[in-house]
Protein backbone atom coordinates (compact mmCIF):
# COMPACT_ATOMS: atom_id res chain seq x y z
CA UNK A 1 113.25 18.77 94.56
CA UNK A 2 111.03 21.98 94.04
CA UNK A 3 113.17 25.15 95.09
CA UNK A 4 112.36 29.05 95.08
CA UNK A 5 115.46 31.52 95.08
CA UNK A 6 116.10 33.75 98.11
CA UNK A 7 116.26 37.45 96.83
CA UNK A 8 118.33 40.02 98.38
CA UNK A 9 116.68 42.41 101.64
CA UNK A 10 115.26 45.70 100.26
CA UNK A 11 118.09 47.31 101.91
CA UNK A 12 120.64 46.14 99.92
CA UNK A 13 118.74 46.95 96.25
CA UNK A 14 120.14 49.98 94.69
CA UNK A 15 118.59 51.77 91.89
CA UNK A 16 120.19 50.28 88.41
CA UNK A 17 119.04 52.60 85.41
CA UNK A 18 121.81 52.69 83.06
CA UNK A 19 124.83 50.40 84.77
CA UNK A 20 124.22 46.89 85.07
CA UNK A 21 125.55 44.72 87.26
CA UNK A 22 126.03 40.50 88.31
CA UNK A 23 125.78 38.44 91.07
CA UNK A 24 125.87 34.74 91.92
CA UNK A 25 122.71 33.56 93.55
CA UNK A 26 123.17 32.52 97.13
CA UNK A 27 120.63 30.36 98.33
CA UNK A 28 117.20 28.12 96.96
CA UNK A 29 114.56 27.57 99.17
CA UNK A 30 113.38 23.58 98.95
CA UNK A 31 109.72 23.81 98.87
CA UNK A 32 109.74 20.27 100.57
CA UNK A 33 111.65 20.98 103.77
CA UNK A 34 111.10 24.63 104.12
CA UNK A 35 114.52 25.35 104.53
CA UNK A 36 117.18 27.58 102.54
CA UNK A 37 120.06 25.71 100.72
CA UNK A 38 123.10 26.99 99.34
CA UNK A 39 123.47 27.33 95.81
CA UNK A 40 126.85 29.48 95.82
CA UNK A 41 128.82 26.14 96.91
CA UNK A 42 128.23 22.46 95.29
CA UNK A 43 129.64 19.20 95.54
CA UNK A 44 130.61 16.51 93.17
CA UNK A 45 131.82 12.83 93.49
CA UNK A 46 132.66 11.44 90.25
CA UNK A 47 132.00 8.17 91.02
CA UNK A 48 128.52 9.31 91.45
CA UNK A 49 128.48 9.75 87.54
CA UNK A 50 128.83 6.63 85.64
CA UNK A 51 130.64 6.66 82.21
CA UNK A 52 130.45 10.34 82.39
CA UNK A 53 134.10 12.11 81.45
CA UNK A 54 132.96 15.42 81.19
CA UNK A 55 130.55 16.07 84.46
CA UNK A 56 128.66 19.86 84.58
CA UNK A 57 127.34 21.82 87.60
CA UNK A 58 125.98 25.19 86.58
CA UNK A 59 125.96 28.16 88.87
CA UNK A 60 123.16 31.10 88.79
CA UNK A 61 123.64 34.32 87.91
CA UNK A 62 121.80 37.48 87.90
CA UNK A 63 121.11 40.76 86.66
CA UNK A 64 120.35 44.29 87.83
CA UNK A 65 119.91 46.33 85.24
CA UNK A 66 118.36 46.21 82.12
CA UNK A 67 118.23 43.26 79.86
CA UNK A 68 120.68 43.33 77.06
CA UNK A 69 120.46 43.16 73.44
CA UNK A 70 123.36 41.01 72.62
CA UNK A 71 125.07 38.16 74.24
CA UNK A 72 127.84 40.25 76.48
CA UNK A 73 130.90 38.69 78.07
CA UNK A 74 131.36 38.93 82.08
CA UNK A 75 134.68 38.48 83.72
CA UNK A 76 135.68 35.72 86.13
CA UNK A 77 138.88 34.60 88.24
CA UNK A 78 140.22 31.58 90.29
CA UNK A 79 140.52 32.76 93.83
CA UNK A 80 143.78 30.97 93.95
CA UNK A 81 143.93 31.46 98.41
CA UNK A 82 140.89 29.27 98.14
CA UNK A 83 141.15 26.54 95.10
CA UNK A 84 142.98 23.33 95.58
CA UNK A 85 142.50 21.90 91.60
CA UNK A 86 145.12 21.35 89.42
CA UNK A 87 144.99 22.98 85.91
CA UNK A 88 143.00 20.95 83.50
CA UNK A 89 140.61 19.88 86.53
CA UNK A 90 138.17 22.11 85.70
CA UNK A 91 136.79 24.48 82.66
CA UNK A 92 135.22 27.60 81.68
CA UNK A 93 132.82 27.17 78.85
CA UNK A 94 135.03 28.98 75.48
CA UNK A 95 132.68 31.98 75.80
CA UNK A 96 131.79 33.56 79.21
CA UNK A 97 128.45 35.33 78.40
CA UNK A 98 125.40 36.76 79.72
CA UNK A 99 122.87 36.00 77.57
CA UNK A 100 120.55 38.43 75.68
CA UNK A 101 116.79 39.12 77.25
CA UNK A 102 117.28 37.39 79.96
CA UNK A 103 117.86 38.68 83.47
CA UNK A 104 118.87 35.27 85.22
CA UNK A 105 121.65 32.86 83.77
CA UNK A 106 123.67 29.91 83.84
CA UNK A 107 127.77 29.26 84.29
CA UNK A 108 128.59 25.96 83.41
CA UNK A 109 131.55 24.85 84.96
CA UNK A 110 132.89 21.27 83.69
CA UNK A 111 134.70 18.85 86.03
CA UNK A 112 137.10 16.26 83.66
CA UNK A 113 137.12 13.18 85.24
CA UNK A 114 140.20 11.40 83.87
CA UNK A 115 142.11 14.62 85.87
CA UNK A 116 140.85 13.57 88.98
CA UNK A 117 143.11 11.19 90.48
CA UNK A 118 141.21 8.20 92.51
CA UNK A 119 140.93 8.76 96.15
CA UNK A 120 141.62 12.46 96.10
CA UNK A 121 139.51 15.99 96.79
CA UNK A 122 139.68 19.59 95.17
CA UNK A 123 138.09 22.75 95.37
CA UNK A 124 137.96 25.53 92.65
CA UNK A 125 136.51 28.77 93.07
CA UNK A 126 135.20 31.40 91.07
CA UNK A 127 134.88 35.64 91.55
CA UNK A 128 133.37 37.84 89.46
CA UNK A 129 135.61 40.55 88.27
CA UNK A 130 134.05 44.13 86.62
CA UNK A 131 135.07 44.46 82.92
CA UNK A 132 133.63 47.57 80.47
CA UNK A 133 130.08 45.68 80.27
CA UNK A 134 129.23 45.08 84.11
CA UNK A 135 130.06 46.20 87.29
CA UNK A 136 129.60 43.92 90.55
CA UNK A 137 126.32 43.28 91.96
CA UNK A 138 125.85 42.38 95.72
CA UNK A 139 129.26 42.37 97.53
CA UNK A 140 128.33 38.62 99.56
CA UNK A 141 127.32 37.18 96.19
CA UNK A 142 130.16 37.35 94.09
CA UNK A 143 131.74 33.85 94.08
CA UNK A 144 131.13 30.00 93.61
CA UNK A 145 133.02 27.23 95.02
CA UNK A 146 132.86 23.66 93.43
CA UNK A 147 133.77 20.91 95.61
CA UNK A 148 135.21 17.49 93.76
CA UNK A 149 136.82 14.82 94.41
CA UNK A 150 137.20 11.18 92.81
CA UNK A 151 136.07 8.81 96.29
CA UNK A 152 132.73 6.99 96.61
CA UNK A 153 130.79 9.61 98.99
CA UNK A 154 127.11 9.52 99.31
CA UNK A 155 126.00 12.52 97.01
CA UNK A 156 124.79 15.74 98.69
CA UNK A 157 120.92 15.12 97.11
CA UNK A 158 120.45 11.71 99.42
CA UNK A 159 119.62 13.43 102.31
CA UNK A 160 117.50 12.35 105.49
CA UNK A 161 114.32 13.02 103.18
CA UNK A 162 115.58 10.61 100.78
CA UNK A 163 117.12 7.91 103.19
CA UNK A 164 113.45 7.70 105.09
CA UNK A 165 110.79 8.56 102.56
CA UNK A 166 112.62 6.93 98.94
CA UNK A 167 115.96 5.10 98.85
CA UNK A 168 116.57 3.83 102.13
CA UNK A 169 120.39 4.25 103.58
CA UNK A 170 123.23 5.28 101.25
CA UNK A 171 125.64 2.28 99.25
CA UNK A 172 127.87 2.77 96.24
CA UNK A 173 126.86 -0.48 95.23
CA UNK A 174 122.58 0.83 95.33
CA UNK A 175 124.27 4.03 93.68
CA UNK A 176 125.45 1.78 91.03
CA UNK A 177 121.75 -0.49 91.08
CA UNK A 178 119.72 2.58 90.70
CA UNK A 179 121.62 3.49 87.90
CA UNK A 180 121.09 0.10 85.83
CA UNK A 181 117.42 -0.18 87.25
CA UNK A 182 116.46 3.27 86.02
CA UNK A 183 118.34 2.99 83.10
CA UNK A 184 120.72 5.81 83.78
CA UNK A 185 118.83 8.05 86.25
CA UNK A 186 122.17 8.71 89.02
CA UNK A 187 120.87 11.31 90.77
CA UNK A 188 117.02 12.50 92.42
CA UNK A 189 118.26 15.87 92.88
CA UNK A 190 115.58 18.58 91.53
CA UNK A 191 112.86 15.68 91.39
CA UNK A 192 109.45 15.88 92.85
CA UNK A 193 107.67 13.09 94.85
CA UNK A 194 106.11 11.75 92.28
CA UNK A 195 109.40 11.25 89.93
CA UNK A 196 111.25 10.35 93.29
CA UNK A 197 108.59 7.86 94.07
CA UNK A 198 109.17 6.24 90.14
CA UNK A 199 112.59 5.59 90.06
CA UNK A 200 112.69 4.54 93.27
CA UNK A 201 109.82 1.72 92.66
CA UNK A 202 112.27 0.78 89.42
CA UNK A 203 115.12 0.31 91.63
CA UNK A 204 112.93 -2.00 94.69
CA UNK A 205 111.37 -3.87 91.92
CA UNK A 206 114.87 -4.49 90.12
CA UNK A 207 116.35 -5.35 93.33
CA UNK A 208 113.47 -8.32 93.84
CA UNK A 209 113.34 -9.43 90.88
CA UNK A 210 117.35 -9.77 90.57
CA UNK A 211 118.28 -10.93 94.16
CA UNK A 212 120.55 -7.59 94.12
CA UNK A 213 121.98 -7.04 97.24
CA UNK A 214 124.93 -5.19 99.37
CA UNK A 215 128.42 -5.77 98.74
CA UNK A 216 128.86 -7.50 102.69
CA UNK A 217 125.61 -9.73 101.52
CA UNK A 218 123.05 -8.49 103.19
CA UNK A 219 119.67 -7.47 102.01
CA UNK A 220 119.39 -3.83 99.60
CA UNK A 221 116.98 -2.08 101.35
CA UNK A 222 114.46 0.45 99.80
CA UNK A 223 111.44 1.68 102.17
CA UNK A 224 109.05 2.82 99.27
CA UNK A 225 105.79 1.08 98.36
């Protein structure tokens, strides 16, 4: 799905000549639906990821400032009043930098399935701490939360959009089909109509020509055409 990124109100921006300074970004804008998501908070059901042990959700993060010459490390802590995972759950990547030139960025955090135990739900979150390299950037944008758990959930990208236009009501079992169909596509999220209009052909025509359908027996429905 197409998204813009919401930037901060004028009133907030401070002049940033020779500090510099990071911030999580806070919200997208879908250019679909018109409307503002969250991109400080995301959810994942591993389920949701076949034959995936190692499962990634990367966070934005920003810059004021100027750009930097070298790859510079930022600090980070769990917010321990507000994290439910157990230790191993989740992972840093072995070097937390900002990279050079740039003045947006990524933080990969890594979810380990086999931690997870079946039928259970976690949360683990993030806040930036200032070190000698950066200071904090906007005070509401200064942590991440990753939701996970290990239960078949309908994943947060299958919305009402998805269910009408694409896909047709939620299943682990058409999770499962779409996978196979598409050979490995398991999630629409970030696609455009046309590449949601694809897969989701793949997956009707797969289901016809295989006489795939629900676990109770009744008929897989997809509403494209």
């Amino acid at each position: 799905m197409a998204c813009v990124f919401q930037g901060c109100s004028t009133e907030e921006i401070e002049s940033w000549k020779t500090e510099r300074a990071l911030y999580f970004e806070k919200r997208m804008r879908n250019l679909e639906s018109h409307s503002w998501e969250r991109v400080d908070t995301a959810s994942i059901s591993i389920p949701n990821y076949f034959n995936q042990d190692e499962i990634k959700h990367y966070f934005k993060i920003n810059l004021l400032g100027d750009t930097l010459s070298i790859d510079t490390e930022y600090a980070l802590i769990v917010v321990d009043s507000m994290t439910t995972a157990e230790e191993g759950m989740v992972t840093l990547p072995e070097n937390i930098v900002f990279h050079k030139g740039v003045i947006s960025d990524s933080l990969a955090l890594t979810v380990h399935a086999d931690k997870v135990p079946e039928g259970k739900a976690y949360k683990i979150t993030y806040r930036l701490l200032p070190n000698e390299h950066f200071m904090l950037g906007y005070k509401d944008y200064l942590q991440v939360i990753l939701h996970f758990n290990n239960k078949e959930s309908c994943p947060p990208w299958w919305d009402a959009r998805i269910v009408e236009v694409y896909l047709g009501k939620w299943s682990q079992k058409k999770m499962e089909t779409l996978y196979i169909a598409t050979g490995g596509i398991s999630s629409f999220e970030n696609f455009g109509a046309t590449e949601c209009r694809y897969y989701a052909l793949q997956l009707k025509l797969y289901i016809e020509k295989n006489g795939v359908t629900e676990e109770n027996g009744e008929p897989m429905m997809v509403p494209i055409y």
